[in-house]
PDB file of N, CA and C in Angstrom:
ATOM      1  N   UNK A   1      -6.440  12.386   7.993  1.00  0.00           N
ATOM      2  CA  UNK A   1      -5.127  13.004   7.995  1.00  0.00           C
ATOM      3  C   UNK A   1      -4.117  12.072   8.673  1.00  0.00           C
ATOM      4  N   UNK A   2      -2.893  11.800   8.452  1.00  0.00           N
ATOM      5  CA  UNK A   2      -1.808  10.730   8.653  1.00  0.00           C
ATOM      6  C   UNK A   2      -1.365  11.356  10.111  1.00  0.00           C
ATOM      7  N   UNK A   3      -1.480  10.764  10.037  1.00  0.00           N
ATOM      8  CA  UNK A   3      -0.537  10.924  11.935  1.00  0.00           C
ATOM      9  C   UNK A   3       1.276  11.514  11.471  1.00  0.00           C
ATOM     10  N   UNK A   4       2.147  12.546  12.066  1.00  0.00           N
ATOM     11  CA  UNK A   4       2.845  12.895  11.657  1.00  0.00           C
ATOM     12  C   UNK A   4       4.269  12.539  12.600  1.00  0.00           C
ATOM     13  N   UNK A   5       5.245  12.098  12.172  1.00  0.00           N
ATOM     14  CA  UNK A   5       6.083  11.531  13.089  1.00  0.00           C
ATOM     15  C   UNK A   5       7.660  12.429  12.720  1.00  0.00           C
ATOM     16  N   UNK A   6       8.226  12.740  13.798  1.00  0.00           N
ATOM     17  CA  UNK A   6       9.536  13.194  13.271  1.00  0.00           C
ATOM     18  C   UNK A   6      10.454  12.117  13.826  1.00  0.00           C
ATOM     19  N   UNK A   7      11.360  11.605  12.894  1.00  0.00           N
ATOM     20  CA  UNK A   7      12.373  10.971  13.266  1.00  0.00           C
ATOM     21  C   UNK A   7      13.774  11.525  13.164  1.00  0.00           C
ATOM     22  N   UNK A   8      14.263  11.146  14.145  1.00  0.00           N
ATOM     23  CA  UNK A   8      15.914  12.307  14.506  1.00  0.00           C
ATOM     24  C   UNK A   8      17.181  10.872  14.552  1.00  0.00           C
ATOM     25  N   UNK A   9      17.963  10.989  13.393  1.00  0.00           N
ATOM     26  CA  UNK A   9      19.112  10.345  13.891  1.00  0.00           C
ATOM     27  C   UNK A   9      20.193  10.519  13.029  1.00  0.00           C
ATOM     28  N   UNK A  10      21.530  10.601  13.275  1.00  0.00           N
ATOM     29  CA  UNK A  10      22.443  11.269  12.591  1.00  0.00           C
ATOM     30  C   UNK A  10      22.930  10.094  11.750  1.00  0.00           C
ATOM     31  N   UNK A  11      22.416   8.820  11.847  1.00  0.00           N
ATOM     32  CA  UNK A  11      23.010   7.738  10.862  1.00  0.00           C
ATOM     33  C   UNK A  11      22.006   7.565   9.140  1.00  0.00           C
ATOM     34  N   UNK A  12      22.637   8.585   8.297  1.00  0.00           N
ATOM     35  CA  UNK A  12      21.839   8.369   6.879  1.00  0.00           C
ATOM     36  C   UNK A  12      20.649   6.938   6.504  1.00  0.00           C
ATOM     37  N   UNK A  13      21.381   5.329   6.770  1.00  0.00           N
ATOM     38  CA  UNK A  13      21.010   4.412   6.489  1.00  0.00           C
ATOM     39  C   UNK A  13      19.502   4.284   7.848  1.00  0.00           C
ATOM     40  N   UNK A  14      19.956   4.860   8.836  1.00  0.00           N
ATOM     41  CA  UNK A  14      18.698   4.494   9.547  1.00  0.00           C
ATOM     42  C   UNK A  14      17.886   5.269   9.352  1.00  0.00           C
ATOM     43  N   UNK A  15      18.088   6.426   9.272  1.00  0.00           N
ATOM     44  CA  UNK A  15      17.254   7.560   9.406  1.00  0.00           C
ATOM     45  C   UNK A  15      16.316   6.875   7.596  1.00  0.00           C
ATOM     46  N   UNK A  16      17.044   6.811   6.945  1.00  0.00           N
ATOM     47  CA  UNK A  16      15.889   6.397   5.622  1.00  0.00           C
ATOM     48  C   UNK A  16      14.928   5.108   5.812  1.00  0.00           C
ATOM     49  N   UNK A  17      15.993   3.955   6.253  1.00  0.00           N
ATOM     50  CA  UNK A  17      15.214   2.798   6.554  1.00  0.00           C
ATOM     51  C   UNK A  17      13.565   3.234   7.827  1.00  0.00           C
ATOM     52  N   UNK A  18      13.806   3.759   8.379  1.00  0.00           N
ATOM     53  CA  UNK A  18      13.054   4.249   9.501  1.00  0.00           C
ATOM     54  C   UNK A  18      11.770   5.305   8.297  1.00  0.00           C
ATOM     55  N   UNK A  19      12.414   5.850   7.892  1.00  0.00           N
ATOM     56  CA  UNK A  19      11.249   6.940   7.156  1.00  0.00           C
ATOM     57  C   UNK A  19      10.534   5.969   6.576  1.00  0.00           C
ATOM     58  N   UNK A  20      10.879   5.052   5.252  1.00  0.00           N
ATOM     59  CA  UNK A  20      10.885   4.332   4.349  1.00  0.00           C
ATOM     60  C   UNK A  20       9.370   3.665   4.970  1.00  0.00           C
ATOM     61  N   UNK A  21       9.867   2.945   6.093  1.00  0.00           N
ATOM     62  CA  UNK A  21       9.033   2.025   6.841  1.00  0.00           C
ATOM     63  C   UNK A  21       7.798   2.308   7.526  1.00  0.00           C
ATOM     64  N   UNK A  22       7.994   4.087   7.989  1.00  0.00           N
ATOM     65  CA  UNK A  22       6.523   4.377   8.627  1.00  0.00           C
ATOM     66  C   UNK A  22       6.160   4.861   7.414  1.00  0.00           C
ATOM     67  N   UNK A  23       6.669   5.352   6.607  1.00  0.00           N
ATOM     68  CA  UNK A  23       5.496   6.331   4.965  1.00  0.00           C
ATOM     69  C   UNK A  23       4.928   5.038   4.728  1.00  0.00           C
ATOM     70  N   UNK A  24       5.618   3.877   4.632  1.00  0.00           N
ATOM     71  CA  UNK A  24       5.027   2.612   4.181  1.00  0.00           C
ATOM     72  C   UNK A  24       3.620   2.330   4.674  1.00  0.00           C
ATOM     73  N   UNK A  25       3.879   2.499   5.955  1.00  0.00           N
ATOM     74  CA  UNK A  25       2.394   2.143   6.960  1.00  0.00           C
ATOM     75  C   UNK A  25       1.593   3.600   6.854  1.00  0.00           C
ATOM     76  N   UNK A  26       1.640   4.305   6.414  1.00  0.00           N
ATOM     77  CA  UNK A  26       0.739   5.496   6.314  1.00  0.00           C
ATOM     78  C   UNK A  26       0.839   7.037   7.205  1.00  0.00           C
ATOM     79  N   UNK A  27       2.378   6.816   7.606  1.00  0.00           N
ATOM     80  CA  UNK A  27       2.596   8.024   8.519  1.00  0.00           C
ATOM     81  C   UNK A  27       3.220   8.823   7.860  1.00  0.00           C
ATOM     82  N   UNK A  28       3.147  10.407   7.993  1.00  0.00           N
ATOM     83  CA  UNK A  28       3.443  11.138   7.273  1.00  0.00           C
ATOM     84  C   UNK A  28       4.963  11.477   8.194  1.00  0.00           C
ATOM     85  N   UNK A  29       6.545  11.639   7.565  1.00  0.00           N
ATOM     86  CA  UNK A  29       7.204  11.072   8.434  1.00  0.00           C
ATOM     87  C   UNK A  29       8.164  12.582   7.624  1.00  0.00           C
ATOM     88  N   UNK A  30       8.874  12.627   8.572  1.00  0.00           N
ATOM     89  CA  UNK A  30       9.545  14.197   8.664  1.00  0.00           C
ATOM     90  C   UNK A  30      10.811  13.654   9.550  1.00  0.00           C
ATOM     91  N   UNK A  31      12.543  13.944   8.404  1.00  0.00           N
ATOM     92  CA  UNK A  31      13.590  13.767   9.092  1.00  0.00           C
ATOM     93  C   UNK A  31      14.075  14.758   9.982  1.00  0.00           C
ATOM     94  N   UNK A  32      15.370  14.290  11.074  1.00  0.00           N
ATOM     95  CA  UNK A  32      16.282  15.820  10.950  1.00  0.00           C
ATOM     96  C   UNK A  32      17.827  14.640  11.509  1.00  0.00           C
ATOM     97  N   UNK A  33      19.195  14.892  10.885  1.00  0.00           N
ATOM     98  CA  UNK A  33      20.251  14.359  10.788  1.00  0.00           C
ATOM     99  C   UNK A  33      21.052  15.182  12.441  1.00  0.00           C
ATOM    100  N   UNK A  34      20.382  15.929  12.802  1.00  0.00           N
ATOM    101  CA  UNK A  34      21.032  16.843  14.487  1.00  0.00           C
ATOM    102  C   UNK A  34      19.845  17.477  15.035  1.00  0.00           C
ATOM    103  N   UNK A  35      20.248  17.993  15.957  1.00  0.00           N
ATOM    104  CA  UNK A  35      19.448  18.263  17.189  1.00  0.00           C
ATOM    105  C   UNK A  35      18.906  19.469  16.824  1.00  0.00           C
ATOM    106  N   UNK A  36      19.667  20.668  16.701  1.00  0.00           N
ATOM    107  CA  UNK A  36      19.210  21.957  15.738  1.00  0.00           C
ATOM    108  C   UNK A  36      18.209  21.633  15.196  1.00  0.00           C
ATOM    109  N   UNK A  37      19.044  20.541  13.669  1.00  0.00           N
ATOM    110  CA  UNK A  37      17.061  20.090  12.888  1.00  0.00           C
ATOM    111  C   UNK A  37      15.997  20.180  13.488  1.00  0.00           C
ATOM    112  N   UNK A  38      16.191  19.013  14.418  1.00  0.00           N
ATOM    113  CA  UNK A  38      14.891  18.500  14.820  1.00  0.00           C
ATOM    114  C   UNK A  38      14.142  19.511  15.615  1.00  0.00           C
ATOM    115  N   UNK A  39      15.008  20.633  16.381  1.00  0.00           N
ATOM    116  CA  UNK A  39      14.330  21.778  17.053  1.00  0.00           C
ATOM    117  C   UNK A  39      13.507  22.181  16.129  1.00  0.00           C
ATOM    118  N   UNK A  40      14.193  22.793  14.826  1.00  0.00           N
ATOM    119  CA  UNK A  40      13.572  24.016  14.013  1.00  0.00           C
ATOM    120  C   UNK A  40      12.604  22.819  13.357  1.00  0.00           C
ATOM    121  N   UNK A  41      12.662  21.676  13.273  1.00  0.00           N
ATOM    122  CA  UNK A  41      10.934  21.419  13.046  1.00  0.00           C
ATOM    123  C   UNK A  41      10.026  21.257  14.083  1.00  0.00           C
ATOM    124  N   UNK A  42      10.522  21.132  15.037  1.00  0.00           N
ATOM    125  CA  UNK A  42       9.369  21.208  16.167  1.00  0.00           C
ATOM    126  C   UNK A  42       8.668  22.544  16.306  1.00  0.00           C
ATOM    127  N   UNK A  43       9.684  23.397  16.032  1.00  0.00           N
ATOM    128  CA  UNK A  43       8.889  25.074  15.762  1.00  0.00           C
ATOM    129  C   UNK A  43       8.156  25.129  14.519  1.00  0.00           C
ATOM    130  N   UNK A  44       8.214  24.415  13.386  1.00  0.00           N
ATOM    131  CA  UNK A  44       7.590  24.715  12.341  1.00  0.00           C
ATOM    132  C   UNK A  44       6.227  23.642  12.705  1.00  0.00           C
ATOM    133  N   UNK A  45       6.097  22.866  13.723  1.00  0.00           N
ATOM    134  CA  UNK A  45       4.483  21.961  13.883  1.00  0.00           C
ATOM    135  C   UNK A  45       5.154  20.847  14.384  1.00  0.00           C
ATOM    136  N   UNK A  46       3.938  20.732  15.220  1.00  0.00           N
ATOM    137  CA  UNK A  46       3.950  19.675  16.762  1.00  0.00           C
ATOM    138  C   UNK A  46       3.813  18.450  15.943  1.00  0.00           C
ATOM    139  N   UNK A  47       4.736  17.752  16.068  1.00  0.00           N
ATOM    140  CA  UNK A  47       4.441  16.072  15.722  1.00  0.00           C
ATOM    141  C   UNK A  47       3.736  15.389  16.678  1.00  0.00           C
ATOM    142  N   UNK A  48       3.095  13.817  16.010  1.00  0.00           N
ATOM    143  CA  UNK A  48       2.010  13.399  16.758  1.00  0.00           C
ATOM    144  C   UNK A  48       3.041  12.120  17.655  1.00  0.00           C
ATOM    145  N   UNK A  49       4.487  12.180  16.963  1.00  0.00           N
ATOM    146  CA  UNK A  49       5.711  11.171  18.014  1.00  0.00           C
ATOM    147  C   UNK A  49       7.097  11.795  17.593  1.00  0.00           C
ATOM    148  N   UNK A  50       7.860  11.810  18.165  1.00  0.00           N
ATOM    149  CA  UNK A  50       9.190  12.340  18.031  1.00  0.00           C
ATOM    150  C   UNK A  50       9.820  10.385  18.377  1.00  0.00           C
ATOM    151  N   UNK A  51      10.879  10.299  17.246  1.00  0.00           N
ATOM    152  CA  UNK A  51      11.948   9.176  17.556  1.00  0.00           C
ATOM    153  C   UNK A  51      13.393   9.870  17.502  1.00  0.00           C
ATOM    154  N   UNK A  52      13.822   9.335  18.588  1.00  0.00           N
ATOM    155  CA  UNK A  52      14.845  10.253  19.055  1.00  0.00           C
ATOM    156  C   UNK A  52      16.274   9.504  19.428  1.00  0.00           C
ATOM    157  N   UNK A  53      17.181  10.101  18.601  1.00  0.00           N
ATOM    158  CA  UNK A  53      18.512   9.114  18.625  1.00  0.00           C
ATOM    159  C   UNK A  53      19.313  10.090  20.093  1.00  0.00           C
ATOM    160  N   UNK A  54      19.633   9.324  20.633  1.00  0.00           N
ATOM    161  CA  UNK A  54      20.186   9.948  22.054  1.00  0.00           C
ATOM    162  C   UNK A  54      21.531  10.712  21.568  1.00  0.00           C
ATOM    163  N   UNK A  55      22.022   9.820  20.532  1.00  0.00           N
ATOM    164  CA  UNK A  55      23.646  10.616  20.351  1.00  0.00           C
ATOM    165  C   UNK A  55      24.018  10.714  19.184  1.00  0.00           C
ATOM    166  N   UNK A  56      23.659  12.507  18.992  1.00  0.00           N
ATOM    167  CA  UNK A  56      23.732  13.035  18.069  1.00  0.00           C
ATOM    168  C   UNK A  56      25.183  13.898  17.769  1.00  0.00           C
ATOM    169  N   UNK A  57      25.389  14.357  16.225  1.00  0.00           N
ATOM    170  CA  UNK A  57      26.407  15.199  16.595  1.00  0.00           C
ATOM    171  C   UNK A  57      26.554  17.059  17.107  1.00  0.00           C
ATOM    172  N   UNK A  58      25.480  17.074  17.070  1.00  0.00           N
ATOM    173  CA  UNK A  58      25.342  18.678  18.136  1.00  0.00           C
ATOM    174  C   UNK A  58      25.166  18.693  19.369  1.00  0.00           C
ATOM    175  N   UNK A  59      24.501  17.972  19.850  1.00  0.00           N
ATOM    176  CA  UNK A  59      24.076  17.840  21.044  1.00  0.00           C
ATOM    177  C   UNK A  59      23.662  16.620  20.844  1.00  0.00           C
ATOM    178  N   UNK A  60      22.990  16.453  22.806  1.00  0.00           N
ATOM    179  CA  UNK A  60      22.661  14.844  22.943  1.00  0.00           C
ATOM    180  C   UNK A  60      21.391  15.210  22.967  1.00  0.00           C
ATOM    181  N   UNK A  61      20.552  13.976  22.603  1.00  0.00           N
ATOM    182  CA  UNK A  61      19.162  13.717  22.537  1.00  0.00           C
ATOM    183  C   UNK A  61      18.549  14.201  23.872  1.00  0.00           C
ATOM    184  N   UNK A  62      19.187  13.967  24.629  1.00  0.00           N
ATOM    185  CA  UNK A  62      18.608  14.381  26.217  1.00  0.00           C
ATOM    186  C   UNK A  62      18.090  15.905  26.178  1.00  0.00           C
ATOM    187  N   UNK A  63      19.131  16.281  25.771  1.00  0.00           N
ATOM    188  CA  UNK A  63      18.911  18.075  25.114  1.00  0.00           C
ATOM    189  C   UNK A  63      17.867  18.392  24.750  1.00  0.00           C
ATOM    190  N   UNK A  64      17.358  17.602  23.610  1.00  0.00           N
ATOM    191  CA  UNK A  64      16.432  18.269  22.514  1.00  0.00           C
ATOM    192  C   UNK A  64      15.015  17.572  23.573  1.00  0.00           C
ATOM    193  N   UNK A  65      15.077  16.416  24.037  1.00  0.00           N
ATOM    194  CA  UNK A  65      14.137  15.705  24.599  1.00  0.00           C
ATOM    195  C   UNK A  65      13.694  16.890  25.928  1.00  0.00           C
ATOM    196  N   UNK A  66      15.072  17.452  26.540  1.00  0.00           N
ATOM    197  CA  UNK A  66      14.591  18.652  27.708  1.00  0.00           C
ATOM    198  C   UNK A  66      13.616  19.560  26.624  1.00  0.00           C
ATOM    199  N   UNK A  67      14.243  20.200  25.175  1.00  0.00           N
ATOM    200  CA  UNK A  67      13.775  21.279  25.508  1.00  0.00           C
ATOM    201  C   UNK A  67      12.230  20.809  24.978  1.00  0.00           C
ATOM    202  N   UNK A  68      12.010  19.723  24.391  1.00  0.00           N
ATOM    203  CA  UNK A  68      10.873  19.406  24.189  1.00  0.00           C
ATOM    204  C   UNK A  68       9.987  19.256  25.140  1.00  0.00           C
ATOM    205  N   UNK A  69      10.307  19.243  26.036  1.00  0.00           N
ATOM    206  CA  UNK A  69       9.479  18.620  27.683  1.00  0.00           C
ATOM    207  C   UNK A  69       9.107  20.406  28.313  1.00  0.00           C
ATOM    208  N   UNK A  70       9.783  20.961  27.901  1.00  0.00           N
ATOM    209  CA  UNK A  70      10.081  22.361  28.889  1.00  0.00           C
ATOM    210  C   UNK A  70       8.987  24.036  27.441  1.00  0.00           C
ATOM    211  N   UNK A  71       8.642  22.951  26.358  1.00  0.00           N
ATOM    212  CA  UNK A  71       8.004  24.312  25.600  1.00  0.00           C
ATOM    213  C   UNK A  71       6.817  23.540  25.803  1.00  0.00           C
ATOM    214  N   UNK A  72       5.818  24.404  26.265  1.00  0.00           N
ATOM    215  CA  UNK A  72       4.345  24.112  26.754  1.00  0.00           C
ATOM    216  C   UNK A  72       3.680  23.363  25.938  1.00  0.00           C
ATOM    217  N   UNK A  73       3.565  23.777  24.458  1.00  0.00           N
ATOM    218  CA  UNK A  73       2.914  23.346  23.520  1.00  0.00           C
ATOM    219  C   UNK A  73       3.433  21.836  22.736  1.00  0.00           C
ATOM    220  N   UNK A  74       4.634  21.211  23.722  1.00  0.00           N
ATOM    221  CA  UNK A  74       5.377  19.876  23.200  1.00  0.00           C
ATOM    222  C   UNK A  74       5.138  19.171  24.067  1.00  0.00           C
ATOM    223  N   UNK A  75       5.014  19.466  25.385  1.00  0.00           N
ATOM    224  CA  UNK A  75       5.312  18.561  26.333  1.00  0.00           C
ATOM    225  C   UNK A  75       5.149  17.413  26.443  1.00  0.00           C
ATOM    226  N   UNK A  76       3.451  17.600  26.046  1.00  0.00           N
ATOM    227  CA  UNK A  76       2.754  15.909  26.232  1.00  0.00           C
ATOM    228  C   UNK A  76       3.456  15.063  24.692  1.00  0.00           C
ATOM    229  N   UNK A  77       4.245  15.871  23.679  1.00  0.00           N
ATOM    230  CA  UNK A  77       4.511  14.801  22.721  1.00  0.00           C
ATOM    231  C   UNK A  77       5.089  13.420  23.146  1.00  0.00           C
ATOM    232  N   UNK A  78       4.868  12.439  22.927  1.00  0.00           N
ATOM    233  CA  UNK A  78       5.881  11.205  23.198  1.00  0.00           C
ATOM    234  C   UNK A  78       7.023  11.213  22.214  1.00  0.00           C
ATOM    235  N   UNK A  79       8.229  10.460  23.162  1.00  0.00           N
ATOM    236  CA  UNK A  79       9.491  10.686  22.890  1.00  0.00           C
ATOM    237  C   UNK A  79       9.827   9.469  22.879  1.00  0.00           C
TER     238      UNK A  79
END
């Protein structure tokens, strides 16, 4: 089973180049363009890495990185 990665960043060109590049290497790779996103996939299943753009347009990465640190079942994810 592929190791599953969410990548978070509000710039279209990176956020694809970035997907593009880990599906390439065999990771099963899951976007979100804001902070919201990336919450409501962390509720839909624990990724095995979160990449995390600090400055987003809903909130700042710091945000989503707290609440990731602060729900029991995320904590240990790397960020």
């Amino acid at each position: 089973m592929a190791k599953r990665i969410l990548v978070v960043d509000d710039e279209p060109d990176i956020l694809e180049l970035t997907r593009m590049s880990l599906a390439r290497d065999g990771y099963e790779v899951e976007t979100a363009a804001t902070g919201d996103e990336a919450l409501a996939s962390l509720r839909r299943g624990r990724p095995d890495l979160v990449v995390l753009d600090l400055m987003l347009p809903d909130r700042p990465g710091t945000d989503v990185c707290r609440s990731i640190r602060t729900t029991p079942e995320l904590a240990d994810v790397p960020v």
